[in-house]
N, C-alpha and C. Protein backbone atom coordinates (compact mmCIF):
# COMPACT_ATOMS: atom_id res chain seq x y z
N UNK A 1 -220.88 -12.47 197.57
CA UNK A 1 -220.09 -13.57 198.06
C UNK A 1 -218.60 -13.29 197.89
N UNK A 2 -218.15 -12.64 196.83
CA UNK A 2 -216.71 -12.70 195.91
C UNK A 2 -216.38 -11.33 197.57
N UNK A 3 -217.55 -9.96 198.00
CA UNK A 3 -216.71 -9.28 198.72
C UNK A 3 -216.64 -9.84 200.04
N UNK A 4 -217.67 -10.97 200.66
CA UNK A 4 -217.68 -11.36 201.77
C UNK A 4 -216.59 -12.28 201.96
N UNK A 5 -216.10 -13.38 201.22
CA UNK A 5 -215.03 -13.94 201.16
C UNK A 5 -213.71 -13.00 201.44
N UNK A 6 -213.57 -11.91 200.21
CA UNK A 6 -213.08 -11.20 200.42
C UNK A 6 -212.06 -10.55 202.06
N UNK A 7 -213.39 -10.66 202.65
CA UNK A 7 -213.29 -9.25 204.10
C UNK A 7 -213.05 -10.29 204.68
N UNK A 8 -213.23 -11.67 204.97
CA UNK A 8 -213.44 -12.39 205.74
C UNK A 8 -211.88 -13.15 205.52
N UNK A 9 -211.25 -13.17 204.78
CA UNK A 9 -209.88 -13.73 204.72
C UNK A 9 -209.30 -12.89 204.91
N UNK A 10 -209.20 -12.09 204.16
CA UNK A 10 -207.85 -10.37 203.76
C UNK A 10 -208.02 -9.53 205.23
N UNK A 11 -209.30 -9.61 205.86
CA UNK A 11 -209.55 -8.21 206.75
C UNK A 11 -210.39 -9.09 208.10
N UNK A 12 -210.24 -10.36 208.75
CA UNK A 12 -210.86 -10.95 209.14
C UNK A 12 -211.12 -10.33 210.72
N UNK A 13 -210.07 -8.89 211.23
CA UNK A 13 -210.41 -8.77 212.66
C UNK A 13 -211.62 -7.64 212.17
N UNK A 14 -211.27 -7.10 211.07
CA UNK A 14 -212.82 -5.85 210.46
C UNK A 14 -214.12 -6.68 210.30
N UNK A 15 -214.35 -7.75 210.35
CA UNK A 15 -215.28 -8.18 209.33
C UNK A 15 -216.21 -7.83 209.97
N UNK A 16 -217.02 -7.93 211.29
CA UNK A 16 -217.80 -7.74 211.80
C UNK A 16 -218.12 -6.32 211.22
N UNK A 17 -217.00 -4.98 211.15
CA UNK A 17 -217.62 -3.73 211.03
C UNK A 17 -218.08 -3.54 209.84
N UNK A 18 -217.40 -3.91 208.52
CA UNK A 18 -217.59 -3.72 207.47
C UNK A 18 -218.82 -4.66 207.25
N UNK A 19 -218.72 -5.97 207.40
CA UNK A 19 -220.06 -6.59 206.94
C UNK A 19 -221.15 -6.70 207.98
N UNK A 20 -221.89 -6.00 208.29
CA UNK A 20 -222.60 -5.14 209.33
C UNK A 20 -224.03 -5.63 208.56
N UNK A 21 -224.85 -5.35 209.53
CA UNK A 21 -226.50 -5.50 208.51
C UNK A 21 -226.89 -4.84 207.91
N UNK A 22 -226.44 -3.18 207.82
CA UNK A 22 -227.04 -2.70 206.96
C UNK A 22 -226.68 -2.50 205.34
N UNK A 23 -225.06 -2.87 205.58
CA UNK A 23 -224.31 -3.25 204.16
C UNK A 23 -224.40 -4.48 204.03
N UNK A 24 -225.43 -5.42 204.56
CA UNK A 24 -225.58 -6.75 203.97
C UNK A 24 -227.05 -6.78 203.66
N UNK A 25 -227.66 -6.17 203.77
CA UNK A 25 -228.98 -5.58 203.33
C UNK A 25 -228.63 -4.83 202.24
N UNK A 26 -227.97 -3.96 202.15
CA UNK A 26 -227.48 -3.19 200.87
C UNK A 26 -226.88 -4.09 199.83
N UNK A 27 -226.10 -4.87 200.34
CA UNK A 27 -225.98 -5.77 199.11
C UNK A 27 -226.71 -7.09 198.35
N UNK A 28 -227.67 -7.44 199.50
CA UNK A 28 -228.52 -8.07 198.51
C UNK A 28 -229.66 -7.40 198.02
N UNK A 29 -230.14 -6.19 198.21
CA UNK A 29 -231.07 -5.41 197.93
C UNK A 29 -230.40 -4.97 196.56
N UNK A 30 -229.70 -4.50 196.55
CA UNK A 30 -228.93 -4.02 194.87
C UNK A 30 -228.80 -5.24 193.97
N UNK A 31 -228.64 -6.68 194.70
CA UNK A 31 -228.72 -7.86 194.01
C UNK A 31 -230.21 -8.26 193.20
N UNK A 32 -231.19 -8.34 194.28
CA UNK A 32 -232.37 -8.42 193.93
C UNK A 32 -232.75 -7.05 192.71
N UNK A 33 -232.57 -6.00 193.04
CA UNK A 33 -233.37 -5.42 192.46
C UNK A 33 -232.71 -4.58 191.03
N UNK A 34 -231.27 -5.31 190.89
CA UNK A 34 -231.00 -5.43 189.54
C UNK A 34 -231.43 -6.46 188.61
N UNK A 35 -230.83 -7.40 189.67
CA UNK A 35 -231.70 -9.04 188.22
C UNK A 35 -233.59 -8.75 188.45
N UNK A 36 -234.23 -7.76 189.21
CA UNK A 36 -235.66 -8.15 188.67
C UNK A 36 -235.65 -7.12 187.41
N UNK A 37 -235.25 -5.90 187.52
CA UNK A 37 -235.28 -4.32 186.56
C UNK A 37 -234.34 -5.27 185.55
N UNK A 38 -233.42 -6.22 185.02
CA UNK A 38 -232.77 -6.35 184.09
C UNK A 38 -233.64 -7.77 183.72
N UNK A 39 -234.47 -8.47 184.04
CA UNK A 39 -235.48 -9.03 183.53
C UNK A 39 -236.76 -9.02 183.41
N UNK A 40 -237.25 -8.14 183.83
CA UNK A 40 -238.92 -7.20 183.55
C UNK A 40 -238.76 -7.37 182.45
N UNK A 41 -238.40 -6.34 181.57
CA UNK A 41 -238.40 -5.77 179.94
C UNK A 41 -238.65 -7.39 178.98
N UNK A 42 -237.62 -8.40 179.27
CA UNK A 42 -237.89 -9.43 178.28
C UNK A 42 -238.57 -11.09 178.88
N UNK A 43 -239.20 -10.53 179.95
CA UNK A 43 -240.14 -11.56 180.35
C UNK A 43 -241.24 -10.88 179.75
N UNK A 44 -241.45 -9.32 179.67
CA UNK A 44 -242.61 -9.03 179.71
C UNK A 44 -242.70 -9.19 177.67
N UNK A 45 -241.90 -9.50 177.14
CA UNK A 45 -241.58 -9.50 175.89
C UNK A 45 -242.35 -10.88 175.52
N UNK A 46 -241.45 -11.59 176.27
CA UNK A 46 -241.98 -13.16 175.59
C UNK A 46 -243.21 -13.52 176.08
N UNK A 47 -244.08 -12.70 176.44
CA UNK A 47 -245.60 -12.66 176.86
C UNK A 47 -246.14 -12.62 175.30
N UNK A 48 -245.60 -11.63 174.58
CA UNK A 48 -246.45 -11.37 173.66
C UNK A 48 -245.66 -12.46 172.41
N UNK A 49 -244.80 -13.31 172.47
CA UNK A 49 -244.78 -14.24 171.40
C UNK A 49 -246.03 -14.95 171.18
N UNK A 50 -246.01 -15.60 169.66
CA UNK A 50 -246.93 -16.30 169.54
C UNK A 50 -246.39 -18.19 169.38
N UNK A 51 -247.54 -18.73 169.88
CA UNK A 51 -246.48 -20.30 169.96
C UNK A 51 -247.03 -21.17 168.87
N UNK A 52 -246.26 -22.68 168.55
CA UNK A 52 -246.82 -23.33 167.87
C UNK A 52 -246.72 -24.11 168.10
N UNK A 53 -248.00 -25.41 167.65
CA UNK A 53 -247.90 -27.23 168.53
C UNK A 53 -246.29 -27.26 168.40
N UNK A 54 -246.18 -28.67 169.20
CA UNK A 54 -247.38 -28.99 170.54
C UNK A 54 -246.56 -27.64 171.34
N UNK A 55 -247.27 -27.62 172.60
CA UNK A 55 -247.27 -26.64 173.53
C UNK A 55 -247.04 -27.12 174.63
N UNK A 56 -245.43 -28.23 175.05
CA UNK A 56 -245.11 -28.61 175.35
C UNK A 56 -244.45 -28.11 175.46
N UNK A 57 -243.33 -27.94 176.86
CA UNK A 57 -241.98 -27.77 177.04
C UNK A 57 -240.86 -28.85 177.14
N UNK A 58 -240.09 -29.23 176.26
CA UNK A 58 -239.24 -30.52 176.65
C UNK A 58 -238.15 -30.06 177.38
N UNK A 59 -238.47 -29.76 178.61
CA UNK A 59 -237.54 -29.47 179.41
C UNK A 59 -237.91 -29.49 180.63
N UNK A 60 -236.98 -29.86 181.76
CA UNK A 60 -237.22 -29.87 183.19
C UNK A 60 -238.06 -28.55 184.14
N UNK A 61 -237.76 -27.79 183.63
CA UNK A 61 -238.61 -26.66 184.32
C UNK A 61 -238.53 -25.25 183.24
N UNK A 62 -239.19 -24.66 183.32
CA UNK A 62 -239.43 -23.36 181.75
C UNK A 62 -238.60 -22.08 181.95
N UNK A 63 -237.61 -22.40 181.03
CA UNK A 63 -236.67 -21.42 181.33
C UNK A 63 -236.46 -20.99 179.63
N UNK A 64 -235.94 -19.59 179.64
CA UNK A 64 -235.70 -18.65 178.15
C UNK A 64 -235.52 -19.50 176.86
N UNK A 65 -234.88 -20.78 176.85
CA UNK A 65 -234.26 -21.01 175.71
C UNK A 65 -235.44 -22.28 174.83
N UNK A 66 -236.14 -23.35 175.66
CA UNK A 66 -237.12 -23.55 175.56
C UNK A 66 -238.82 -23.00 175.21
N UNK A 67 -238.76 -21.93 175.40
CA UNK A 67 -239.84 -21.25 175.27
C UNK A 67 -238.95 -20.48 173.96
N UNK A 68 -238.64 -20.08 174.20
CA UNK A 68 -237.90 -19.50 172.50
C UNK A 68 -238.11 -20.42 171.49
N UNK A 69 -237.97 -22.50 171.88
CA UNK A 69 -237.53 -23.17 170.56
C UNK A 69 -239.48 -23.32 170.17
N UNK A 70 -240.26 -23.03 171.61
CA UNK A 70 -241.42 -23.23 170.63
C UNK A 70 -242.10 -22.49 170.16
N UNK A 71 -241.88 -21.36 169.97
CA UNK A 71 -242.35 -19.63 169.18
C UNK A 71 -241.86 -19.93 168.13
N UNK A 72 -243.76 -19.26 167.24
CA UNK A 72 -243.68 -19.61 165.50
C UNK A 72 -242.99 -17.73 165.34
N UNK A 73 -242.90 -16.75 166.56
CA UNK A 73 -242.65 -15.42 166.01
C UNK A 73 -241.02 -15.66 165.67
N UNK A 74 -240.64 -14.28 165.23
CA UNK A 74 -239.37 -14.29 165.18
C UNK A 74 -238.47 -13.59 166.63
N UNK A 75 -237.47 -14.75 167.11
CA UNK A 75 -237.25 -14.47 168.30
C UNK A 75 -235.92 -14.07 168.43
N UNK A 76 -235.25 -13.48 167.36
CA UNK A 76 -233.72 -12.97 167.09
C UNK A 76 -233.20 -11.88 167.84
N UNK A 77 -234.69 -10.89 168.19
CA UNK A 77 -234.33 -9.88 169.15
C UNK A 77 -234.10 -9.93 170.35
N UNK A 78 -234.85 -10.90 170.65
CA UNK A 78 -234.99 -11.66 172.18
C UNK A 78 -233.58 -12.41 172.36
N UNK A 79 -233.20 -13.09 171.44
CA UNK A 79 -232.28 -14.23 172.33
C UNK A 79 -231.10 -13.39 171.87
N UNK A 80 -230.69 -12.04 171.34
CA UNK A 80 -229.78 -10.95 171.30
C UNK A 80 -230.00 -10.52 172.73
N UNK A 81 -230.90 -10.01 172.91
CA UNK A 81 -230.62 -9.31 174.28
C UNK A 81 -230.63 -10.10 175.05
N UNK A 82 -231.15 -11.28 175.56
CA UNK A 82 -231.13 -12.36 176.52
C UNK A 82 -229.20 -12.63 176.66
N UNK A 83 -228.32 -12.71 175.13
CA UNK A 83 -227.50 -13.11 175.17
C UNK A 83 -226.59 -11.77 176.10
N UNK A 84 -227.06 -10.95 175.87
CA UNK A 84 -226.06 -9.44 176.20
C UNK A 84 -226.32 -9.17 177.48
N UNK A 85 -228.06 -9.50 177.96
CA UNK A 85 -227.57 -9.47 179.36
C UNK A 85 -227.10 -10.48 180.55
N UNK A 86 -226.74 -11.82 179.97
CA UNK A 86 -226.27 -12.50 180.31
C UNK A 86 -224.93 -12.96 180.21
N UNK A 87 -224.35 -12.32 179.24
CA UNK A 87 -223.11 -12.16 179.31
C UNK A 87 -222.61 -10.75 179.98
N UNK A 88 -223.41 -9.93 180.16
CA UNK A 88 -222.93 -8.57 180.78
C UNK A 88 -223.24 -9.31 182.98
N UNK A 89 -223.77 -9.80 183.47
CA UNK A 89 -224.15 -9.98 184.32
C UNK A 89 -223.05 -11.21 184.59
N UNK A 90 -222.75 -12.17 183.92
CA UNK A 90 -221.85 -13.21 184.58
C UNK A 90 -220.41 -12.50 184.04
N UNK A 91 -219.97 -11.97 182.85
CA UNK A 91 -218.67 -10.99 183.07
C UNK A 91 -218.26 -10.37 184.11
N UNK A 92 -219.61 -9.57 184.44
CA UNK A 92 -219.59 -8.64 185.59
C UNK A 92 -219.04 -9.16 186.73
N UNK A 93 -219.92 -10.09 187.33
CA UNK A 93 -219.47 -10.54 188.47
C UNK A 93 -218.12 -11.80 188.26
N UNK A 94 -218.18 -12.10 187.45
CA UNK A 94 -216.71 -13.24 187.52
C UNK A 94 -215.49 -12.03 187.49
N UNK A 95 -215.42 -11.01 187.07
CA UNK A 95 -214.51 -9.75 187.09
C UNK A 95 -214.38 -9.75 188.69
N UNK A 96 -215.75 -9.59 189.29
CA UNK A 96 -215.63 -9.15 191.22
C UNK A 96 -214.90 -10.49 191.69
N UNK A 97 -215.40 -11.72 191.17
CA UNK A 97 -214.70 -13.10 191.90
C UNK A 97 -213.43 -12.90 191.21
N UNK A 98 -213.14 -12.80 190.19
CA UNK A 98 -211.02 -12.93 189.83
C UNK A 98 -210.56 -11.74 190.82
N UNK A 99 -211.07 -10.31 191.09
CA UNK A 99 -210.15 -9.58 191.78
C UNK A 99 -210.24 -9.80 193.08
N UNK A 100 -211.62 -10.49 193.92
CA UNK A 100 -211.25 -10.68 194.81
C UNK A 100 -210.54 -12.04 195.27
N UNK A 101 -210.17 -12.95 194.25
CA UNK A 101 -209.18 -14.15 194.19
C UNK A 101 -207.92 -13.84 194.52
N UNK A 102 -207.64 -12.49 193.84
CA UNK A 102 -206.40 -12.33 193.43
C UNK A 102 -205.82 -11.46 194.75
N UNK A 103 -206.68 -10.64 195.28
CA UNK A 103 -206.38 -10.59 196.97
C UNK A 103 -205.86 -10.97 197.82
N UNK A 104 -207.12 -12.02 197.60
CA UNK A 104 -207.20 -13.54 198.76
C UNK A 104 -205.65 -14.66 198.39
N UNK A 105 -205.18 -14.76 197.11
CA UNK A 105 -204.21 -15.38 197.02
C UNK A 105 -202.95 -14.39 197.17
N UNK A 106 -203.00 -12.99 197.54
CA UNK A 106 -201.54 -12.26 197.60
C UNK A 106 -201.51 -12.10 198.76
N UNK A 107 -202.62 -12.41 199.46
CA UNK A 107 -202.59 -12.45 201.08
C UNK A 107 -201.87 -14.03 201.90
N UNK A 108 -202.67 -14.99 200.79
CA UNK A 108 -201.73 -15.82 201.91
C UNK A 108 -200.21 -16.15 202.11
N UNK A 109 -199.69 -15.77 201.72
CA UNK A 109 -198.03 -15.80 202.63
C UNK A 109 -198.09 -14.94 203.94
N UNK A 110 -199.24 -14.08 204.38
CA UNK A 110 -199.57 -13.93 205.66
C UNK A 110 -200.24 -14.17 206.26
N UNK A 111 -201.24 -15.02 205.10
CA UNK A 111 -202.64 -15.89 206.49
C UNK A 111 -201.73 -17.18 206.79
N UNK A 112 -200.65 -17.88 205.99
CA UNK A 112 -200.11 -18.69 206.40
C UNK A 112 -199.24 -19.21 207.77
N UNK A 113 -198.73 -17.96 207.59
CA UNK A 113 -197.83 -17.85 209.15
C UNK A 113 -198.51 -17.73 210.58
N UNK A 114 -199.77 -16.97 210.20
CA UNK A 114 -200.83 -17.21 211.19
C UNK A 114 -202.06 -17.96 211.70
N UNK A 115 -202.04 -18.83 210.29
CA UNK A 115 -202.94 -19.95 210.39
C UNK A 115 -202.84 -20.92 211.16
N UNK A 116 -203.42 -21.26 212.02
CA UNK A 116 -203.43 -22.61 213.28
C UNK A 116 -203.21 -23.95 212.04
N UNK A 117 -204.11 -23.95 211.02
CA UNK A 117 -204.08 -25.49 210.52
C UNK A 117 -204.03 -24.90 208.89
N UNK A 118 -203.19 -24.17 208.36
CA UNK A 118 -202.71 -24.03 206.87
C UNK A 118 -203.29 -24.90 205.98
N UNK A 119 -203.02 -26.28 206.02
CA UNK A 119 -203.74 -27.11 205.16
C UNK A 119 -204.84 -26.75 205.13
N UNK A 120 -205.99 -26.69 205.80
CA UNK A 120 -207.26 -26.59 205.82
C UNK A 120 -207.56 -25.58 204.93
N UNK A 121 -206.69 -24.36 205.98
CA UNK A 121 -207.31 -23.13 204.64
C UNK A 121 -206.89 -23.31 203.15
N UNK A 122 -205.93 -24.08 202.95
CA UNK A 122 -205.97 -24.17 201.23
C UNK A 122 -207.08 -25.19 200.79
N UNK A 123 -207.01 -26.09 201.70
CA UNK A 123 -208.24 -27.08 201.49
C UNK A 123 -210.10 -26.37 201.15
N UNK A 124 -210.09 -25.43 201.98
CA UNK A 124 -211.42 -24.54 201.83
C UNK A 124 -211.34 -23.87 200.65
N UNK A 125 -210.18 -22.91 200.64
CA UNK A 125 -210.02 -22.32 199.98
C UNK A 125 -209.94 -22.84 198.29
N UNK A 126 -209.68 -24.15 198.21
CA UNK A 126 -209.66 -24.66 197.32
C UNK A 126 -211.13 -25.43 196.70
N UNK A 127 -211.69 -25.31 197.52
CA UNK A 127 -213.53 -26.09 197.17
C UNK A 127 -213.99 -25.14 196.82
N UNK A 128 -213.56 -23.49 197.44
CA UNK A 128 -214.78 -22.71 197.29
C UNK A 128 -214.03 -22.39 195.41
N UNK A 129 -212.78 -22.25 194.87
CA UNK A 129 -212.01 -21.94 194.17
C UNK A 129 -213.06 -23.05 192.84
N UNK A 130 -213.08 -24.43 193.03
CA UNK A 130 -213.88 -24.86 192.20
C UNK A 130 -215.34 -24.83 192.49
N UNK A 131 -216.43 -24.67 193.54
CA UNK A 131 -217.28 -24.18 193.32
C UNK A 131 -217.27 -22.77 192.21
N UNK A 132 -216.51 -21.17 192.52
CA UNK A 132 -217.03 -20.97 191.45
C UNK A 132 -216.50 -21.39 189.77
N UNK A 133 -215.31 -21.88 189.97
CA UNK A 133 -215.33 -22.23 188.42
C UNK A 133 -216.04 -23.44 187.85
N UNK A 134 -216.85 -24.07 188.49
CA UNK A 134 -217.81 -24.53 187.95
C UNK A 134 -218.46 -24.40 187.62
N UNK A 135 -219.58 -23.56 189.04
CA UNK A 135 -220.69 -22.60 188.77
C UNK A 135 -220.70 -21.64 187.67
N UNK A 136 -219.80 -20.49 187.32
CA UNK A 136 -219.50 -20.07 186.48
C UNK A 136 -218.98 -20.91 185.01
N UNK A 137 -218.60 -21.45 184.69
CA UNK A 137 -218.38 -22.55 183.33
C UNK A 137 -219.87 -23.52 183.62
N UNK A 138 -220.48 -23.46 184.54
CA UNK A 138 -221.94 -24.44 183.75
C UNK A 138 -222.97 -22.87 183.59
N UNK A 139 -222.61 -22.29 184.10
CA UNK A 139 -223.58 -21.10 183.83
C UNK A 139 -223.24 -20.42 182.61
N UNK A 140 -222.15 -20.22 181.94
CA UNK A 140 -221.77 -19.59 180.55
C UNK A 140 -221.88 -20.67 179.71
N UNK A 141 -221.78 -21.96 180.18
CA UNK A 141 -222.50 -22.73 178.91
C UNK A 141 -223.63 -23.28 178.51
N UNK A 142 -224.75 -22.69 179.79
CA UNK A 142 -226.05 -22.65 179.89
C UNK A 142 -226.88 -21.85 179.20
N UNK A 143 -226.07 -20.44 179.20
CA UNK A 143 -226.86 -18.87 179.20
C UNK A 143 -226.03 -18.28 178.19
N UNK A 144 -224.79 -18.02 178.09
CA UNK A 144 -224.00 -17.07 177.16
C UNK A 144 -223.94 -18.05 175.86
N UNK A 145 -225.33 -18.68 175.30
CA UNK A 145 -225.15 -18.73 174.31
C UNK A 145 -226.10 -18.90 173.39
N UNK A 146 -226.70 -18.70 172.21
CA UNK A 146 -227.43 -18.88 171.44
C UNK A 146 -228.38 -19.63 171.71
N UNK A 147 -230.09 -19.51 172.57
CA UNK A 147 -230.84 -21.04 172.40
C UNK A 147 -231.04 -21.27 171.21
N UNK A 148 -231.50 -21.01 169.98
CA UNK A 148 -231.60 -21.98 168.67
C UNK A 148 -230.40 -22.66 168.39
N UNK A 149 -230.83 -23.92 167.75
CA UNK A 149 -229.83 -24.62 167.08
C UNK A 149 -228.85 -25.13 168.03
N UNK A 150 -228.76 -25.37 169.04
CA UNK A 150 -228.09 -26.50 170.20
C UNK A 150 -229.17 -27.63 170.67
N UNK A 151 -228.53 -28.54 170.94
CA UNK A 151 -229.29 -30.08 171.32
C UNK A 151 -229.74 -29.59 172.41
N UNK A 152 -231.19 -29.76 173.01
CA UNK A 152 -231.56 -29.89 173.98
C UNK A 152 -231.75 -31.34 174.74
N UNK A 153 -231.43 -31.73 174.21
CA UNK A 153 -230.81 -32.87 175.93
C UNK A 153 -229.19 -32.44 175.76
N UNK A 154 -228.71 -31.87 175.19
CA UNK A 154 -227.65 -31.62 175.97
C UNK A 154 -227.53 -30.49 177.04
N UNK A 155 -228.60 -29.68 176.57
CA UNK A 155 -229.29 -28.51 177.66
C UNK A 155 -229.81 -28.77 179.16
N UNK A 156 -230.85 -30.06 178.60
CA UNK A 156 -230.95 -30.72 179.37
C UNK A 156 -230.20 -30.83 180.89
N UNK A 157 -228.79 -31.70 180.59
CA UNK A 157 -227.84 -31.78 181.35
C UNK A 157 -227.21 -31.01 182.11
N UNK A 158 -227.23 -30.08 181.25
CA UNK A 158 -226.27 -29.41 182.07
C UNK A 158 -226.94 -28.68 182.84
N UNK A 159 -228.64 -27.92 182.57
CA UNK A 159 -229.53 -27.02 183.48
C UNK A 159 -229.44 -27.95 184.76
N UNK A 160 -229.72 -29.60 184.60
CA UNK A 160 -229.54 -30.25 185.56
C UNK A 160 -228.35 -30.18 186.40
N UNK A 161 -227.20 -30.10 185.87
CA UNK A 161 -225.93 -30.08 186.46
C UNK A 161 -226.27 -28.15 187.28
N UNK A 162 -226.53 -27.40 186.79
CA UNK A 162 -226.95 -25.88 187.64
C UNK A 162 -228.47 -26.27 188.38
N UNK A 163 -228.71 -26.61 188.17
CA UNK A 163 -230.03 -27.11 189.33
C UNK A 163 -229.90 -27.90 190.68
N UNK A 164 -229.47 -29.21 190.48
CA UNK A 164 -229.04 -29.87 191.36
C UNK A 164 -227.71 -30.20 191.84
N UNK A 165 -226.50 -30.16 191.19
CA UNK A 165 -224.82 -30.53 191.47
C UNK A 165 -224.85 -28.96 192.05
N UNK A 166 -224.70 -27.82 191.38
CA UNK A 166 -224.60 -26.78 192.35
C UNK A 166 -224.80 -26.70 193.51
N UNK A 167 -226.00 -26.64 193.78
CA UNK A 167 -226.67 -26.53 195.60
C UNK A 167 -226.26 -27.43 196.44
N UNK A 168 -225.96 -28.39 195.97
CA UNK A 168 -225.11 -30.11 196.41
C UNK A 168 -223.95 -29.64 197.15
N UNK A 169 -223.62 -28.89 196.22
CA UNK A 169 -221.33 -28.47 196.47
C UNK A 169 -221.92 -27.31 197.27
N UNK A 170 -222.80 -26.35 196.82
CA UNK A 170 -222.94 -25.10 198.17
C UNK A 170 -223.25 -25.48 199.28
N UNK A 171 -223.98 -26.44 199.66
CA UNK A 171 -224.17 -27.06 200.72
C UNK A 171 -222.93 -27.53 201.52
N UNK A 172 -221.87 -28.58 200.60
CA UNK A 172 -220.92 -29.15 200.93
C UNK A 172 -219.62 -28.35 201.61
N UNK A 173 -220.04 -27.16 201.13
CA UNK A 173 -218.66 -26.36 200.70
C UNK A 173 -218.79 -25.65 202.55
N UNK A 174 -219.75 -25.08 202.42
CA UNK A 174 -220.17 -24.55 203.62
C UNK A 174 -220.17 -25.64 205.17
N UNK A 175 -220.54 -27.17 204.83
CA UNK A 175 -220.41 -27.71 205.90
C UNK A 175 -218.81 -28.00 205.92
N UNK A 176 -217.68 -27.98 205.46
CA UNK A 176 -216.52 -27.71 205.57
C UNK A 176 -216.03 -26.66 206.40
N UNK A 177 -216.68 -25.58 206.46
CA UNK A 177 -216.52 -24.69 207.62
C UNK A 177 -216.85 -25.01 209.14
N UNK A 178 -217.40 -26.13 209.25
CA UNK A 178 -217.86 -26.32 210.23
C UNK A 178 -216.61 -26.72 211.13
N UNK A 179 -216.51 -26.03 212.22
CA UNK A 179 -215.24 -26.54 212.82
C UNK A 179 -215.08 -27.89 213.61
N UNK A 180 -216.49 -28.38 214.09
CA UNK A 180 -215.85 -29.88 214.47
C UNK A 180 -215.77 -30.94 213.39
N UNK A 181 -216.44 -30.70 211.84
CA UNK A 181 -215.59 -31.05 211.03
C UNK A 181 -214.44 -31.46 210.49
N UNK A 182 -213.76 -30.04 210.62
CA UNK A 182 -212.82 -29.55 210.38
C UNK A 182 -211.55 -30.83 211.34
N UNK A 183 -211.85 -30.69 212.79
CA UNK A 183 -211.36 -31.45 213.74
C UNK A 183 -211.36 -32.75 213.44
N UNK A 184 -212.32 -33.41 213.02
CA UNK A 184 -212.63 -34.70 212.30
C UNK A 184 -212.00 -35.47 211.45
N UNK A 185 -211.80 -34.15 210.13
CA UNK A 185 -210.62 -34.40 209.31
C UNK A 185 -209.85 -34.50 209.46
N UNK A 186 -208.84 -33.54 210.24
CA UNK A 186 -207.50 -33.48 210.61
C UNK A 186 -207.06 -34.94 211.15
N UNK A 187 -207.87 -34.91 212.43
CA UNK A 187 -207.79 -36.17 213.22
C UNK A 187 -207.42 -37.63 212.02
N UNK A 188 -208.57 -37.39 211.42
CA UNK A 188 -208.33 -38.81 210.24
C UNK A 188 -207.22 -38.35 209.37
N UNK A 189 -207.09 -37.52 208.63
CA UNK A 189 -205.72 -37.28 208.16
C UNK A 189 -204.61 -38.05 208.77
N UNK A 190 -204.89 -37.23 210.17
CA UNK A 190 -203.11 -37.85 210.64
C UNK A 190 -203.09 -39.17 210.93
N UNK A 191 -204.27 -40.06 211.19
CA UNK A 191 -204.45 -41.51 211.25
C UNK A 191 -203.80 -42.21 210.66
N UNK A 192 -204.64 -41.51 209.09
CA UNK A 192 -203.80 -42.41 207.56
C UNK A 192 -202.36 -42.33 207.32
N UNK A 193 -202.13 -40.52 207.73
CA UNK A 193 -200.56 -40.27 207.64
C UNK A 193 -199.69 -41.54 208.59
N UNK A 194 -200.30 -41.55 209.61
CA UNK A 194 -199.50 -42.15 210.90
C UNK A 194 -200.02 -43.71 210.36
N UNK A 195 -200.69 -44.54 209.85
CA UNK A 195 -201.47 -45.36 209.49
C UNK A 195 -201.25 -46.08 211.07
N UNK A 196 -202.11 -45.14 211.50
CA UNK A 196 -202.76 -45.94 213.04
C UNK A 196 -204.04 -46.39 213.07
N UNK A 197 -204.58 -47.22 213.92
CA UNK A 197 -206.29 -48.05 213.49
C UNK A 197 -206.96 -47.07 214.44
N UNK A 198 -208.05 -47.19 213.49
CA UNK A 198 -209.27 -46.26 214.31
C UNK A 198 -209.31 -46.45 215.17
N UNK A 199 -209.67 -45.84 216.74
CA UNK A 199 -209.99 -45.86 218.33
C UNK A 199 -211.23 -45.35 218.35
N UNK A 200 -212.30 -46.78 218.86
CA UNK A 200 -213.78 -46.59 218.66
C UNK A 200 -214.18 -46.31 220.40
């Protein structure tokens, strides 16, 4: 996402060549088949814990840190490496989203001059800007951290807040691109600016 954004602001008459199908196949194929090879090893781990009553999950759907709080084994090795590759994997890529931010923001004093409707693009540019620092800050305070010994309803919350508020705003963020949208807004913008009455 961090290089498609990328090509698509900074390099927008290339984009077609560079983001082509077979380098968009290449990049989610290297996506997929790192997060399955970097979670094999400790799914196939917490197979062999042993559990203790009840055998309940108090949680919305069964994810690492829950299944950790109900294992009578010792799970110190596990939620070490759970922590390392989850902090090596969201470092990683929030590194690709800051440099390609930092692009995308030294570029516009020339997408500006050529932009038909400027506002807008800071306006987009600005949803997608808190989509990821959200996404990223509910995901490092989900995952990059210790499951023992934190409240789970406060876990709770927030898996909820990455479950459902995420996909909400990806959804949102994307129908913002939509250009008769886009037209929609403007239009009402200048209404309020002009405070003229709606024409039904």
């Amino acid at each position: 996402m961090a290089f498609d954004c990328y090509v698509a602001i900074c390099c927008p008459l290339h984009y077609a060549t560079i983001m082509n199908g077979p380098v968009c196949v290449k990049l989610v194929t290297a996506c997929w088949v790192a997060g399955f090879f970097s979670i094999i090893s400790p799914t196939l781990q917490k197979t062999q814990l042993w559990f203790c009553s009840p055998k309940v999950i108090d949680h919305h759907f069964c994810d690492t840190a829950p299944i950790l709080q109900l294992s009578c084994s010792n799970t110190r090795h596990l939620e070490c490496r759970d922590f390392f590759l989850f902090l090596l994997f969201v470092l990683t890529t929030m590194v690709l989203f800051v440099v390609s931010y930092v692009f995308i923001v030294a570029a516009y004093p020339f997408l500006f001059h050529s932009a038909a409707h400027p506002l807008l693009l800071w306006a987009q540019e600005g949803l997608l800007s808190l989509h990821v620092v959200l996404g990223y800050g509910s995901n490092i305070f989900v995952y990059v951290r210790p499951s023992k010994g934190h409240s789970t309803h406060l876990r709770k919350v927030a898996d909820l807040f990455v479950v459902v508020v995420r996909p909400f705003r990806n959804s949102s963020i994307f129908t913002f691109q939509n250009e008769k949208l886009k037209e929609v807004t403007e239009d009402a913008t200048k209404r309020i600016v002009r405070r003229d009455p709606v024409v039904h």
